[in-house]
Every structure is written in structure tokens, then in C-alpha cells.
Protein backbone atom coordinates (compact mmCIF):
# COMPACT_ATOMS: atom_id res chain seq x y z
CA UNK A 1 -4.73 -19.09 11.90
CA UNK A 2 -0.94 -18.43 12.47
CA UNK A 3 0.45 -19.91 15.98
CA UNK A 4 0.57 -16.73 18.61
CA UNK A 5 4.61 -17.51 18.50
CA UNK A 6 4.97 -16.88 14.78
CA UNK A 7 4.47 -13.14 15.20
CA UNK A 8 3.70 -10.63 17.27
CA UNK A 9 1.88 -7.09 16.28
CA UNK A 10 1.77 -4.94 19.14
CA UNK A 11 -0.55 -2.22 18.55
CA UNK A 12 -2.93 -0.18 21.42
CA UNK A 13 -4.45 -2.51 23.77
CA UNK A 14 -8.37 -2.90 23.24
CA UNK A 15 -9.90 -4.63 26.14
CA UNK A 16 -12.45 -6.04 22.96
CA UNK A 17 -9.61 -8.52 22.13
CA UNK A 18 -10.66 -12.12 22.01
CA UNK A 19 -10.65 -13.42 25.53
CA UNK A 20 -9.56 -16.93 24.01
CA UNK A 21 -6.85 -15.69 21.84
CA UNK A 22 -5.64 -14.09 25.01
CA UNK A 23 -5.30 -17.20 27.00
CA UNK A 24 -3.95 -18.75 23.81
CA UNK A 25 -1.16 -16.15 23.98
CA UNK A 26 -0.77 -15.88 27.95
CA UNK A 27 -0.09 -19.89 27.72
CA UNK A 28 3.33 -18.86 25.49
CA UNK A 29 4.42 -16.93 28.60
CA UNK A 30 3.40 -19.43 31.37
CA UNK A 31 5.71 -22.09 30.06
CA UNK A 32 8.55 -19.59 28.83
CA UNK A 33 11.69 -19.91 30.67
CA UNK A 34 12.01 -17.54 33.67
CA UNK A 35 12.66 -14.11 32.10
CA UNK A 36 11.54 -14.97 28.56
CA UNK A 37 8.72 -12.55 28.52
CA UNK A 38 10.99 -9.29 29.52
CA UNK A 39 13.77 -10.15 26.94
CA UNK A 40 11.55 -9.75 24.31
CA UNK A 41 12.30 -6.01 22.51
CA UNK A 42 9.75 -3.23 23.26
CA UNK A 43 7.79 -3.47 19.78
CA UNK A 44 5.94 -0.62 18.94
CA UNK A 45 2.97 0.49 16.21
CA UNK A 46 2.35 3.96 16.23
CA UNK A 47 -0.56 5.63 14.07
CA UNK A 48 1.23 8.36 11.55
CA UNK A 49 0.44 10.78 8.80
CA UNK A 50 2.31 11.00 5.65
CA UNK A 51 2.13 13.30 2.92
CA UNK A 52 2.74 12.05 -0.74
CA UNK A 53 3.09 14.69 -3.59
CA UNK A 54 3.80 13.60 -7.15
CA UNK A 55 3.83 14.54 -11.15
CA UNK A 56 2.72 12.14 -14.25
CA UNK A 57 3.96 14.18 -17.32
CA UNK A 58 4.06 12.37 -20.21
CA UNK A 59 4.76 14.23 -23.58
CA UNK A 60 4.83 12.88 -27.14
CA UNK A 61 5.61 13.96 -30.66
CA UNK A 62 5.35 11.56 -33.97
CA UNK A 63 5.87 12.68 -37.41
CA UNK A 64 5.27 10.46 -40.84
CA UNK A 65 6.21 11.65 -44.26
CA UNK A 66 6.08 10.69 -47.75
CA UNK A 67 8.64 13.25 -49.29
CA UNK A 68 8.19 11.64 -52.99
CA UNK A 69 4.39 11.69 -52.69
CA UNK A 70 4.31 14.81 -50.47
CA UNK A 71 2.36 13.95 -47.32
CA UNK A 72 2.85 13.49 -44.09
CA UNK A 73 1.47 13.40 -40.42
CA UNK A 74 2.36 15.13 -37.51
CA UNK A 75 1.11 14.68 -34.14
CA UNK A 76 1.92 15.72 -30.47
CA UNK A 77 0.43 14.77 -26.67
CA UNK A 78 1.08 16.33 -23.69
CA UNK A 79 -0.23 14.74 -20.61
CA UNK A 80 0.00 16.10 -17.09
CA UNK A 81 -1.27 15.31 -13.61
CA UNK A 82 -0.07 16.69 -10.40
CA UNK A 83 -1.17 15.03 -7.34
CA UNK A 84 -1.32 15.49 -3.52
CA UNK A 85 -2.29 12.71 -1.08
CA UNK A 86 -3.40 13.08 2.57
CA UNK A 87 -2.65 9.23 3.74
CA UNK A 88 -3.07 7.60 7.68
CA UNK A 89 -1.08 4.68 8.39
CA UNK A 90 1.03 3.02 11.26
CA UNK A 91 4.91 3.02 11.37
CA UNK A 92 6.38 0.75 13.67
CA UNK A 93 7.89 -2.50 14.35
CA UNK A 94 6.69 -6.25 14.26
CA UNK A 95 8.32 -8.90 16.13
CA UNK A 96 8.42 -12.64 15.43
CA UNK A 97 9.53 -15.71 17.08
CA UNK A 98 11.94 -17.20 14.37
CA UNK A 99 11.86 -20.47 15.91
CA UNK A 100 8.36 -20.73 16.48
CA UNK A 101 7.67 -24.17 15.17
CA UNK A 102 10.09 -25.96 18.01
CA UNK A 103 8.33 -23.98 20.64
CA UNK A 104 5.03 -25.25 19.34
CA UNK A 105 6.22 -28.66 18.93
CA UNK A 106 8.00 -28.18 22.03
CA UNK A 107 4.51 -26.86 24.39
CA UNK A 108 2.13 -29.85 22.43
CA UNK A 109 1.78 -31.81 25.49
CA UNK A 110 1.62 -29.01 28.12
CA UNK A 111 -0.90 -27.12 25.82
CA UNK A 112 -2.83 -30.19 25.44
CA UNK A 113 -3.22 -30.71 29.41
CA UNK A 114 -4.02 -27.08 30.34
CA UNK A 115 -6.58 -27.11 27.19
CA UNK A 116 -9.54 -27.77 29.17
CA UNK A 117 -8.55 -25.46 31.64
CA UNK A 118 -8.10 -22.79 29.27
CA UNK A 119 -11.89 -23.21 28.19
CA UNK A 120 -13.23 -23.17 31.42
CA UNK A 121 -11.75 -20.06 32.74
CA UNK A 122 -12.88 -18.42 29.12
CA UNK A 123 -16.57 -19.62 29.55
CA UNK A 124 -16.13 -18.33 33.51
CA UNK A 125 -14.77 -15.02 33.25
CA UNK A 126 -15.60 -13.49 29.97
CA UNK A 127 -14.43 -9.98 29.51
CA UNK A 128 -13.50 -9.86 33.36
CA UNK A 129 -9.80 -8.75 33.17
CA UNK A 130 -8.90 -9.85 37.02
CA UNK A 131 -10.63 -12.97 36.60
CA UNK A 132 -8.60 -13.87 33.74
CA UNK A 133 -4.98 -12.61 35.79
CA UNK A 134 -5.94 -15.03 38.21
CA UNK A 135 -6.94 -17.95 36.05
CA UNK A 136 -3.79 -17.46 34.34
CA UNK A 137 -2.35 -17.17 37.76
CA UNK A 138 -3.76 -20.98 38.73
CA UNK A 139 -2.99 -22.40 35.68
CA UNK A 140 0.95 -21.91 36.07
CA UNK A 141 0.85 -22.65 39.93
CA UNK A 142 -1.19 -26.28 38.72
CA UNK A 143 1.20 -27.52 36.13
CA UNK A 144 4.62 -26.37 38.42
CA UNK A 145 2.85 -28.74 41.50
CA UNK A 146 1.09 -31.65 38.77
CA UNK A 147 3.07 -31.44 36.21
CA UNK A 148 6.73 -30.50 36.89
CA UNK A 149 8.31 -32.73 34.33
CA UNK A 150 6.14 -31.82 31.75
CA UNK A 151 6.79 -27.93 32.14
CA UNK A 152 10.60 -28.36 32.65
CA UNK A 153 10.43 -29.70 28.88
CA UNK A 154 8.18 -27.30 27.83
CA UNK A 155 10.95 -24.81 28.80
CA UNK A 156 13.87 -26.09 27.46
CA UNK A 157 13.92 -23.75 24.36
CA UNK A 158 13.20 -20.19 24.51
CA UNK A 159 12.29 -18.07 21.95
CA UNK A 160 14.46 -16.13 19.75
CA UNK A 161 12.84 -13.01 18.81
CA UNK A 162 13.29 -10.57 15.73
CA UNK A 163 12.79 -7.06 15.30
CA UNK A 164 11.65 -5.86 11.54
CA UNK A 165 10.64 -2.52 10.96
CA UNK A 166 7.31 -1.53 8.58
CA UNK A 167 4.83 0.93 7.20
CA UNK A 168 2.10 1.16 5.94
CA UNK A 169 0.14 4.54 4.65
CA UNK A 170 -3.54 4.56 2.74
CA UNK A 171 -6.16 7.19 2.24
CA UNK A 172 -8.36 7.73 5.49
CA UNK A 173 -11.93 5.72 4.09
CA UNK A 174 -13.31 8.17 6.94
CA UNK A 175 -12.10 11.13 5.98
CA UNK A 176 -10.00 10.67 2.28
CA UNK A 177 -7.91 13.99 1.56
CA UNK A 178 -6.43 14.13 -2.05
CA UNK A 179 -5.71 16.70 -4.53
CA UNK A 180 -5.69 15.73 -7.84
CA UNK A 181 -5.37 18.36 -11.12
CA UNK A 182 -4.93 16.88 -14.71
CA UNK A 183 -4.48 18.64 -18.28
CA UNK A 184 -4.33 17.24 -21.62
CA UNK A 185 -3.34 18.94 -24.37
CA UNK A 186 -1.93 18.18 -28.40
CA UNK A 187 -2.30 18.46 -31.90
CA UNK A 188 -2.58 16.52 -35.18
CA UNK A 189 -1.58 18.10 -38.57
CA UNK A 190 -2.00 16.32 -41.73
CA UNK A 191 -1.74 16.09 -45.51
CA UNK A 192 -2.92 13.63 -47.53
CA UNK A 193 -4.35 13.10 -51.09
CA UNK A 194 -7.84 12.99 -52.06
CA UNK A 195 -7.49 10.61 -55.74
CA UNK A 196 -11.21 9.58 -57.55
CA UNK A 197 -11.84 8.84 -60.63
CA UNK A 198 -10.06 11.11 -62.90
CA UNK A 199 -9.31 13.32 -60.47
CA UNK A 200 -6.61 14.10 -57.49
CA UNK A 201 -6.25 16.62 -55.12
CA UNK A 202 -4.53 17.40 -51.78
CA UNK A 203 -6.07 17.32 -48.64
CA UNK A 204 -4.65 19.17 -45.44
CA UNK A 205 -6.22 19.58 -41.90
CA UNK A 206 -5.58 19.79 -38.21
CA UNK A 207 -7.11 19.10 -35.07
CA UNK A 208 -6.45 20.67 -31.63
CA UNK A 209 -7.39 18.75 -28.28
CA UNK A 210 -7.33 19.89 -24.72
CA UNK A 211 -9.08 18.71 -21.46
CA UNK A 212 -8.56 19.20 -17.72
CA UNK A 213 -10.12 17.53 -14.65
CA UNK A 214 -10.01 17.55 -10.96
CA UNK A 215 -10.52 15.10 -7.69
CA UNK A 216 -10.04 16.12 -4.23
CA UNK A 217 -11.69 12.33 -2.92
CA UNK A 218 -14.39 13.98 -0.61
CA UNK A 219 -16.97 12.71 -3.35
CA UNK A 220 -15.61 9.25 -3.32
CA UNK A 221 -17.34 6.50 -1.76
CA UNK A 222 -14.90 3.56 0.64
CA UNK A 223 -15.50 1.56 -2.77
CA UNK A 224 -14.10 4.35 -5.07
CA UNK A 225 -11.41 5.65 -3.75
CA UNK A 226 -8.26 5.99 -5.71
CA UNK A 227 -5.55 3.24 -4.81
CA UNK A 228 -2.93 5.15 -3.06
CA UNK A 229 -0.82 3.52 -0.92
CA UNK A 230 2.66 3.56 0.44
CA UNK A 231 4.17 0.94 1.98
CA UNK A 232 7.85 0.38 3.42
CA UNK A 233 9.77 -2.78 4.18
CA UNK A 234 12.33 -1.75 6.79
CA UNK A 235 14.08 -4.73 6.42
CA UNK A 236 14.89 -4.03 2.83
CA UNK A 237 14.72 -0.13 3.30
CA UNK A 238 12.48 -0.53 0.09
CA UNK A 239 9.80 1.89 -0.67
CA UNK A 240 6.44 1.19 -3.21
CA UNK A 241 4.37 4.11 -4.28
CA UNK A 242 0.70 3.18 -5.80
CA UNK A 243 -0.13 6.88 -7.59
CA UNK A 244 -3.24 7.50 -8.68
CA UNK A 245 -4.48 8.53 -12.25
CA UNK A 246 -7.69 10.48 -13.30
CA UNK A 247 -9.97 10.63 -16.41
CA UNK A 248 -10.53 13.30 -17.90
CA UNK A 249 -12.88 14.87 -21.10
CA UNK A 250 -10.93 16.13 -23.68
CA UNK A 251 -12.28 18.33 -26.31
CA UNK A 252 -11.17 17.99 -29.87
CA UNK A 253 -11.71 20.71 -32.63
CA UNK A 254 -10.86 19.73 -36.05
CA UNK A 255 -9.72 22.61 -39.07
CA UNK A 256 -13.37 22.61 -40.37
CA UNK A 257 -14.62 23.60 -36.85
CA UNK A 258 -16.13 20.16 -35.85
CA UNK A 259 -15.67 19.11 -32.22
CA UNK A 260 -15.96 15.72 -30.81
CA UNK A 261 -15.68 14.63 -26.78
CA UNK A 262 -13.42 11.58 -25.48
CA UNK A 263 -12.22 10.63 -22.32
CA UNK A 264 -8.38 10.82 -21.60
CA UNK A 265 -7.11 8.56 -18.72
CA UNK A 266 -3.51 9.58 -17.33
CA UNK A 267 -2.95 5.86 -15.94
CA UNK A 268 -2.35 4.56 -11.86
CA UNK A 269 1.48 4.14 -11.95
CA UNK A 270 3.42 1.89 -9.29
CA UNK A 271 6.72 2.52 -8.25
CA UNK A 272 8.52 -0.42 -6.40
CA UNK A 273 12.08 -0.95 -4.91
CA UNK A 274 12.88 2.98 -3.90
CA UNK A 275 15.44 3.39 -1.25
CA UNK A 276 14.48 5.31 1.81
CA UNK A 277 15.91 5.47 5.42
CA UNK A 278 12.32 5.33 7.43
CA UNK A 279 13.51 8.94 8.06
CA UNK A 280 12.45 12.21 6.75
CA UNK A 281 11.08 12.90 3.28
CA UNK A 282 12.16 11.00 0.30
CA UNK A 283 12.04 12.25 -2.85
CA UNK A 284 12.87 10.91 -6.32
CA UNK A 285 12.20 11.05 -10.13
CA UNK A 286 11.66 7.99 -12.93
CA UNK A 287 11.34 8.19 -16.35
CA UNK A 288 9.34 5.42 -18.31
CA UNK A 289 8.58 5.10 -22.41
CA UNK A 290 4.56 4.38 -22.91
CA UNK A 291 2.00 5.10 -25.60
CA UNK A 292 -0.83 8.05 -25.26
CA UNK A 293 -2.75 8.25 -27.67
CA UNK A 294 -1.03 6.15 -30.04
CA UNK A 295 1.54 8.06 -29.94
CA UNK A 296 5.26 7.17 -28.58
CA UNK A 297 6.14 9.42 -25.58
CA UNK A 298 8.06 9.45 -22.47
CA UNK A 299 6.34 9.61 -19.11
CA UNK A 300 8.32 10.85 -16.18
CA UNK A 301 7.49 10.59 -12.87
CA UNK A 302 8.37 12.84 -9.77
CA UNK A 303 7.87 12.46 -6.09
CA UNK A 304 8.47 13.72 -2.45
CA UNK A 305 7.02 11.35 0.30
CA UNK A 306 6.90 12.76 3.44
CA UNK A 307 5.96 10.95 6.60
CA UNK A 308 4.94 12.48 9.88
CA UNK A 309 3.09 15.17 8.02
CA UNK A 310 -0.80 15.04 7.52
């Protein structure tokens, strides 16, 4: 378990927060230098909405032909998927202690004195808030009259704090809000030659395919859910996108009236490394070359992220 000076996460205070994590964290500001505690920067966590909206098309067209033998094959895919996300998240601020190792180095013998302390006044006051102000209280007063020398090292160094700014963004396992509409469409044209024995003949055809499918994530169980995420690194003003996919059944009908059933799936896609501000919506467009179907085509990707808006 990290150190309590390696980072801090401030976030709404629960009074259910471990009573001996608490004293393992109030013992950081009994043997900080005078001050140390109030020069720290006011980092925040604040719960926010964000809104993602996106568009998977991907469209593909392939043709083979034998001019000399007079075949060929022709095929096409279009695949399409718009997509609206409902996500809850936090954007705020983390702070860490950059030089948290010296301070821990620094506090060994100090910590190792007021240890037993620390266990009795957990064991005595439990989730008793006052009680623990005032056992906090006594411990400080004790090592300033017992221990002077040993807190005037402990105090030599004070921490040197750093701001970075996150965010983080997920569908709501309580309540998951999405809107997801995919439609699949293309054809396959053909000629070929039917040769037997003493015989030969030309063979042409076609085949026409569509499908279309829907997911709005009330259905979903906490296990199911579609991975959608957005997260920002404020340090790097980088944004990554997880969009969701969605099967689908597409129906094929062949030249000859025969139909056949298959399922489609428009794939997850992950965008990483998009600039944004931590301001305002963000909005942006990639293009990508993949295979559907078999078939070369170009996917291209669209998306406005907008935070602050449920």
C-alpha cells in the first residue's frame, strides 16, 4: 500500500474512512514543519457528467476480373454505427508529494516511537471523531516535551507538493445511458464459369445483405456493459476515447432468392493521444484502413466529447 506522502486524492469526506489510515495520515502533519499543512494547494475532485457522441462508418468496394477469360467479382460493404454515451466521472486534481521517499525515510524513527500510540488511540476511540482530534492532539504535545530532538529531525525537510490535473468518465453501472444505432448494408456480383465434362457454361449471380441493430444499455447487466470510457491526462492534455461497437444480424438474399442469417460486428475502437484543453467540447475525426468482410475499406471515425453535460 502506497506511503500516505506519495499521493494525495482528495475527494468528499466520508466519516467511513479507515480510522487507522487516518492516524497514518494525521502523523504526516504532526511532524511537518510549522505551516506545511496550509501550503499544500487546495486539490479538488468534483463528480461530472460528460456527453460522448461518435460515428464508425466504414465503407468498402473490391472488384476482380479476368478480362481474357471474362469473369470477374465485385463486391461492396457499408458499415455504420452512430453512438451516444451518457458517462459519470470525476474531474479534478491529484496532488503528490514528489519527494516522498526522504520524508518517509526522514519520519522512520518518530513514526516508529508514536506507533504504539497510534494503535491505542485507534482501538480507544473508533469512529469517535473528537476522540481522535484529541489523540492526535496528545500525540504532538508528547513527542515536542519527550522527544524534541527526534521531531526537530523529523522536520527538517518539508514536502514539495505537485498539482496534476485528471479525468475520468465511464457509464453509470447504476443507471447506464447509451444510444447505440447500427446498419449494414452491401452487395456481391459475380461471374464465373461452370466447365464439366464436355461442357462449359457461364455462371452469374448476386447477393444483397443488409442488417440493423440497436442498444440503449438499460438491458445490460454491471458485467455487460459496453466499455466506454474517457479518460484525460491533464498533464499531457491527452485525451483516450474507448467507443463501443455492436453486433448485429444481417440478412443476405442471393439472385436465386435464398437467404441466409450472420452476425455483423462493427468493432470497439480506441482512440489515444487527442489534444484537448480540459475545457469545453472537443471534437475530432480519424480515418483508419481495416477489413469488413474481407473486403478492404476505410473506416472513419468522428467525435464530439462534451464534458459537464449529462
Amino acid at each position: 500500500m502506497p506511503h500516505p506522502y506519495a499521493q494525495l486524492r482528495i475527494a468528499p469526506p466520508r466519516h467511513s474512512r479507515s480510522i487507522a489510515a487516518g492516524f497514518v495520515a494525521a502523523i504526516g502533519l504532526v511532524l511537518s514543519p510549522p505551516g506545511a499543512a496550509g501550503d499544500a494547494p487546495p486539490y479538488s475532485s468534483r463528480g461530472s457528467h460528460a456527453t460522448l457522441v461518435y460515428t464508425i462508418d466504414i465503407a468498402g468496394h473490391t472488384h476482380k476480373g479476368n478480362a481474357k477469360a471474362g469473369t470477374y467479382s465485385d463486391d461492396t460493404v457499408h458499415q455504420r454505427l452512430d453512438g451516444t454515451l451518457h458517462l459519470a466521472g470525476t474531474q479534478g486534481t491529484v496532488g503528490r508529494v514528489e519527494n516522498a521517499q526522504q520524508l518517509i525515510d526522514q519520519t522512520a524513527p518518530a513514526r516508529q516511537v508514536m506507533g504504539p500510540a497510534i494503535e491505542e488511540a485507534v482501538n480507544t476511540c473508533g469512529d469517535d471523531e473528537a476522540c481522535m482530534t484529541a489523540a492526535i492532539t496528545k500525540m504532538s504535545a508528547d513527542m515536542k516535551r519527550n522527544h524534541p530532538g527526534m521531531l526537530d529531525e523529523a522536520r527538517k525537510t518539508k514536502a514539495q507538493f505537485s498539482r496534476h490535473d485528471i479525468g475520468g468518465w465511464a457509464l453509470d453501472p447504476r443507471k447506464p445511458r447509451c444510444s447505440l444505432h447500427a446498419v449494414t448494408q452491401g452487395s456481391s456480383r459475380y461471374r464465373t464459369i461452370d466447365a464439366g465434362e464436355g461442357y462449359s457454361d457461364y455462371v452469374t449471380g448476386s447477393k444483397e445483405r443488409h442488417g440493423e441493430g440497436r442498444e440503449d444499455c438499460t438491458t445490460k447487466g454491471m458485467l455487460d456493459l459496453p466499455e466506454a470510457r474517457a479518460n484525460w491526462n491533464g498533464d499531457t492534455r491527452m485525451l483516450k476515447l474507448m467507443l463501443p461497437g455492436l453486433s448485429v444480424d444481417e440478412q443476405t438474399r442471393d439472385s436465386d432468392g435464398k437467404t441466409d442469417t450472420a452476425k455483423v460486428t462493427i468493432p470497439d475502437v480506441t482512440l489515444d493521444d487527442l489534444h484537448w484543453s480540459g475545457k469545453g467540447p472537443q471534437s475530432g475525426q480519424q480515418t483508419r484502413q481495416v477489413t469488413a468482410g474481407g473486403i478492404p475499406a476505410t473506416m472513419t471515425i468522428r467525435w464530439t466529447f462534451t464534458p459537464d453535460r449529462a
